[in-house]
Protein backbone atom coordinates (compact mmCIF):
# COMPACT_ATOMS: atom_id res chain seq x y z
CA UNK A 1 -18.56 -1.98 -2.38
CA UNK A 2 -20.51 -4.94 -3.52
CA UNK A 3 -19.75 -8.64 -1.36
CA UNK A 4 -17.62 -10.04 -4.43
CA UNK A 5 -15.96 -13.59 -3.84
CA UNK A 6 -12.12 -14.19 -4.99
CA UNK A 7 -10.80 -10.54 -5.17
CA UNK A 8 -7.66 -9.12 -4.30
CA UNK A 9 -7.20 -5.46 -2.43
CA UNK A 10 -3.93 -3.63 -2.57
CA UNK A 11 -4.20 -0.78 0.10
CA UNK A 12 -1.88 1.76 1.27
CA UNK A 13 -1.56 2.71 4.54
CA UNK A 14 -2.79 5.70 6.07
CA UNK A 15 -1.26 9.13 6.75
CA UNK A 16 1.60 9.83 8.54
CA UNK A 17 3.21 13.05 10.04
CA UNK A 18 6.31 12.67 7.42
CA UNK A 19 3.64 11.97 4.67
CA UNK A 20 2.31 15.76 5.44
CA UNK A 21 5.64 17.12 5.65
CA UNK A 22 7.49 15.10 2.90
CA UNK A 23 9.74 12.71 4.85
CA UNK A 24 11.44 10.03 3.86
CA UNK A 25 10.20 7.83 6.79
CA UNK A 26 12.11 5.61 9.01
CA UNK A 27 10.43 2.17 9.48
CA UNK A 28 8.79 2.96 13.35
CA UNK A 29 6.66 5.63 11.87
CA UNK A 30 3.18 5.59 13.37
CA UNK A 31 0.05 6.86 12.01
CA UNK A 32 -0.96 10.47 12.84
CA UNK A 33 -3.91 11.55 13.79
CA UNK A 34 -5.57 11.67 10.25
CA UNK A 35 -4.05 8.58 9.06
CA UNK A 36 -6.04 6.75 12.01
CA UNK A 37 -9.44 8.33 10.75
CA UNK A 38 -8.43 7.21 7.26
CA UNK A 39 -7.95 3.73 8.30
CA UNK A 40 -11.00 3.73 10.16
CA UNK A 41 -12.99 5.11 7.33
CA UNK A 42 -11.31 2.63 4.94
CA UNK A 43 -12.11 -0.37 7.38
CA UNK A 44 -15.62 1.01 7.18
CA UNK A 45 -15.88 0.81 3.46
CA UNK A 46 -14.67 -2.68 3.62
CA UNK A 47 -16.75 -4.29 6.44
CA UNK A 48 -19.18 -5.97 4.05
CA UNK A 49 -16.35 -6.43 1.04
CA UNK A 50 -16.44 -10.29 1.84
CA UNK A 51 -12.78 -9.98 2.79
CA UNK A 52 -11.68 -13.37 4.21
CA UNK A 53 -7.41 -12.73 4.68
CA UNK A 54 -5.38 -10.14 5.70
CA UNK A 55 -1.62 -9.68 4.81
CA UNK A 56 0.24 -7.10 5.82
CA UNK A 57 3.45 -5.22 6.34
CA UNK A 58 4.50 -4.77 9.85
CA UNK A 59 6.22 -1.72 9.53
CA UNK A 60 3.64 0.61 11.66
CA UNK A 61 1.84 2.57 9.54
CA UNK A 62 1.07 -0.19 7.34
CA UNK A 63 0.22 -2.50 10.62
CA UNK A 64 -1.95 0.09 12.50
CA UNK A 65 -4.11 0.38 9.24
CA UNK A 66 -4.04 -3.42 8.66
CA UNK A 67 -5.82 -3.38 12.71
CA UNK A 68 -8.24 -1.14 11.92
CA UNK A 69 -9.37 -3.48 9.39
CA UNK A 70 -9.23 -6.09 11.46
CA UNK A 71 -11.14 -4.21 13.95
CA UNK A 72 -13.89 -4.17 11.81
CA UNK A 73 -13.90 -7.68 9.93
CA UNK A 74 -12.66 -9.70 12.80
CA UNK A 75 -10.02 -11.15 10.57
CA UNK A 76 -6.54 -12.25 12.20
CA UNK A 77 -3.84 -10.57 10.29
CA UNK A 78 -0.97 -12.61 8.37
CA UNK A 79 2.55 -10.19 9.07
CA UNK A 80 4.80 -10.23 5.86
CA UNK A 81 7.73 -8.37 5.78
CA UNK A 82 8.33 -8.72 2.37
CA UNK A 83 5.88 -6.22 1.84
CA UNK A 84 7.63 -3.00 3.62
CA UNK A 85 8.40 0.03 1.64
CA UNK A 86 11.72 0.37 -0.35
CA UNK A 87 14.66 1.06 2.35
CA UNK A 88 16.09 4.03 1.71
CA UNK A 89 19.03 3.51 4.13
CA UNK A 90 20.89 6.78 5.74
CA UNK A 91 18.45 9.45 4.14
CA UNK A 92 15.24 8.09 6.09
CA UNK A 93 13.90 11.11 8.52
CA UNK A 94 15.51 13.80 5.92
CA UNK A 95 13.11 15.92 3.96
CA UNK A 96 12.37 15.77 0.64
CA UNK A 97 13.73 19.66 -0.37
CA UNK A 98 16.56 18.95 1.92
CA UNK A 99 18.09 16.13 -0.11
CA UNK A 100 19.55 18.30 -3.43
CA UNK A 101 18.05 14.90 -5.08
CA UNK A 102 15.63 12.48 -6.78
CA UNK A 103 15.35 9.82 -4.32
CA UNK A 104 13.22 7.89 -6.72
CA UNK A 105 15.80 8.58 -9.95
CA UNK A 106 15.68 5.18 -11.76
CA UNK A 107 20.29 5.51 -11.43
CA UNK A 108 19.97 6.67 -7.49
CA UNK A 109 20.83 4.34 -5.14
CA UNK A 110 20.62 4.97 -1.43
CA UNK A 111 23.10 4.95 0.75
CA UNK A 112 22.78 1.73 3.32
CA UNK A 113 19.10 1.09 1.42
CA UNK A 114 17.98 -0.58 -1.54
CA UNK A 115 18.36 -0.22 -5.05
CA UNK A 116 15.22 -0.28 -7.27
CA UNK A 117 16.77 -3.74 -8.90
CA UNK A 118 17.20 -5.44 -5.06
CA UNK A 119 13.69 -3.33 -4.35
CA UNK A 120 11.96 -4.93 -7.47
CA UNK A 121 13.41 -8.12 -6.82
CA UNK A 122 11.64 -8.23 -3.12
CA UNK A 123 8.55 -7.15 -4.02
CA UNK A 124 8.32 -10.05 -6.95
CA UNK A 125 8.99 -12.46 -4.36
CA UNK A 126 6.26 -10.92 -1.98
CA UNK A 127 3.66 -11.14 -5.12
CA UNK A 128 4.70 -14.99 -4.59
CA UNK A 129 3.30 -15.06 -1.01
CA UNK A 130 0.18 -12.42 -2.19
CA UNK A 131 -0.60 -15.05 -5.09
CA UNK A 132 -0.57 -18.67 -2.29
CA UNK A 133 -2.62 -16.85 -0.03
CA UNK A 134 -5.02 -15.69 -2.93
CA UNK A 135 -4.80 -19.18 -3.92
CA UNK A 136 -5.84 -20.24 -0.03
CA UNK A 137 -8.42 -17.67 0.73
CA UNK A 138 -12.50 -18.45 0.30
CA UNK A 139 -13.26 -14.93 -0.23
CA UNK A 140 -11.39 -11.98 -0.65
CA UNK A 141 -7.61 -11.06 -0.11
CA UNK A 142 -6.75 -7.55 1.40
CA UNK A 143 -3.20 -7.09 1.33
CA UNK A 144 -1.94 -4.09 3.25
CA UNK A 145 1.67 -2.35 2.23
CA UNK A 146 3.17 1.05 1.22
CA UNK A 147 3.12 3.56 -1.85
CA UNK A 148 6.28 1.93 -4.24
CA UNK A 149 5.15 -1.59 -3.19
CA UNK A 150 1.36 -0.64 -4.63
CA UNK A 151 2.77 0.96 -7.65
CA UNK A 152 5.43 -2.04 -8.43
CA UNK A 153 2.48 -4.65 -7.95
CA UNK A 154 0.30 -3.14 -10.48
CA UNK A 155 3.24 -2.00 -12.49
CA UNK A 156 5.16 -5.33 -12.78
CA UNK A 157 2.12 -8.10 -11.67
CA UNK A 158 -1.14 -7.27 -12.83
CA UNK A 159 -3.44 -6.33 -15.92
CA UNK A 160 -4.22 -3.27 -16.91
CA UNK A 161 -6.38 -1.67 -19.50
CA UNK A 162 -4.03 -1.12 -22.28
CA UNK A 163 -5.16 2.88 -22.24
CA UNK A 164 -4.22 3.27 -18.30
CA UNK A 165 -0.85 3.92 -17.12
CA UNK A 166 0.18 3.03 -13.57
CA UNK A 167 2.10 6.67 -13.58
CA UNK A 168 -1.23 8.01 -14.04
CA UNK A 169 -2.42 7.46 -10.87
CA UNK A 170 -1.32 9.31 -7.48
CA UNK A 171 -1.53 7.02 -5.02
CA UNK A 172 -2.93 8.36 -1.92
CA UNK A 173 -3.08 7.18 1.44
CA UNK A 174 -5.61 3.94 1.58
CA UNK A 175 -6.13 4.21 -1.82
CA UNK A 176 -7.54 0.61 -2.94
CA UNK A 177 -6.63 -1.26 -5.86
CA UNK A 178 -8.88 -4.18 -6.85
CA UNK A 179 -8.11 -7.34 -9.17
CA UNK A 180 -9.09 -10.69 -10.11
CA UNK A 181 -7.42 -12.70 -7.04
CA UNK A 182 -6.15 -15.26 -9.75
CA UNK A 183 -4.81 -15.05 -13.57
CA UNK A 184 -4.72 -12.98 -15.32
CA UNK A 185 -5.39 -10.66 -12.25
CA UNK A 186 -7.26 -8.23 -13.83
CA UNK A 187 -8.07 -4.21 -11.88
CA UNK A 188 -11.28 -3.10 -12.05
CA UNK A 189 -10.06 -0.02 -9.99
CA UNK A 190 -6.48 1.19 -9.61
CA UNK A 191 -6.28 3.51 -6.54
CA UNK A 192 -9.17 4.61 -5.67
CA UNK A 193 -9.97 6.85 -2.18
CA UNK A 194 -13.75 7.70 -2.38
CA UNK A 195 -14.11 6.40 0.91
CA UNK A 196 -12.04 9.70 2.45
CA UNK A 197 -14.30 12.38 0.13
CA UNK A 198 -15.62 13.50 3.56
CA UNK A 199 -12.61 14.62 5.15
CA UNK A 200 -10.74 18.14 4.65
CA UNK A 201 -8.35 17.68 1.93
CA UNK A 202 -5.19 16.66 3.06
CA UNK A 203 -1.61 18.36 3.62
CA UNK A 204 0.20 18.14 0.14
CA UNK A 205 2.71 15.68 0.40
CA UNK A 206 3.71 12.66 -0.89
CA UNK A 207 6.41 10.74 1.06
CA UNK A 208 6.50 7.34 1.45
């Protein structure tokens, strides 16, 4: 990916054990084994992306991915916990089949979590702290969070070609979205994981 000054990443984490077996994950979970060699192959693919800042979650997935990019750019990370995946209270650590539900049902609201209004809310004000350090950043912002949080930033905060949906798009693990890193904050690539083509394809799975 070409050195291009003043744009703004949007990466998911890397795999986790309860990605591969559809778990809704409690906030300590690590990386597995694969989701380290995606980070390290997504830090590869950015090494010479002129990226200048680093936000991140510090929930650990989203942390240990964020270090492998700093690993590779020498670039201090900036911790924001605005940016952690939805809480999804009491049913964190059940699986998916097990929960006789749609966790993600637009009228479901988690016991002890969030609801997608309080959820929504959070991540708007999180876009506030994405769009000062945009604003403060000679170079390019990488800003490193979770599945709903990538989806409700495109979604809700930036442009889109008026023939793309953001439901179109799956989302996988250190999938890259890349904008203008001011107005209108325009993609040029929604979600986008070339950089694991060479591994085995993954464990079907797709929790958060």
């Amino acid at each position: 990916m070409a050195d291009v000054a003043r744009e703004l990443l949007i990466i998911r984490h890397g795999e986790t054990g309860h990605n591969a077996r559809r778990i809704l994950q409690p906030a300590d979970t690590p990386l597995s084994a694969r989701g380290h060699e995606q980070a390290r192959l997504l830090a590869e693919r950015l090494a010479d992306a002129g990226v200048r800042r680093i936000v991140s979650s510090d929930l650990a997935r989203a942390a240990e991915t964020a270090q492998a990019l700093e690993r590779q750019t020498g670039i201090s990370i900036h911790w924001e916990p605005l940016l952690h995946e939805r809480n999804f209270g009491d049913i964190r650590g059940t699986a998916y089949d097990d929960l006789g539900l749609d966790p993600f049902a637009s009228d479901y609201e988690p016991p002890g979590g969030e609801t997608w209004t309080v959820f929504r809310e959070r991540v708007a004000t999180a876009w506030k702290v994405v769009q000062r350090h945009a604003a403060e950043t000679e170079g390019n912002l990488a800003v490193v969070t979770h599945g709903l949080v990538c989806r409700e930033l495109v979604a809700a905060h930036l442009e889109i070609p008026s023939d793309v949906r953001e439901a179109d798009f799956p989302w996988p693990n250190t999938c890259i979205t890349i904008a203008t890193a001011a107005p209108p904050w325009r993609t040029r690539l929604i979600a986008d994981a070339t950089h694991l083509d060479s591994l085995a394809p993954a464990t079907p799975g797709a929790a958060i």
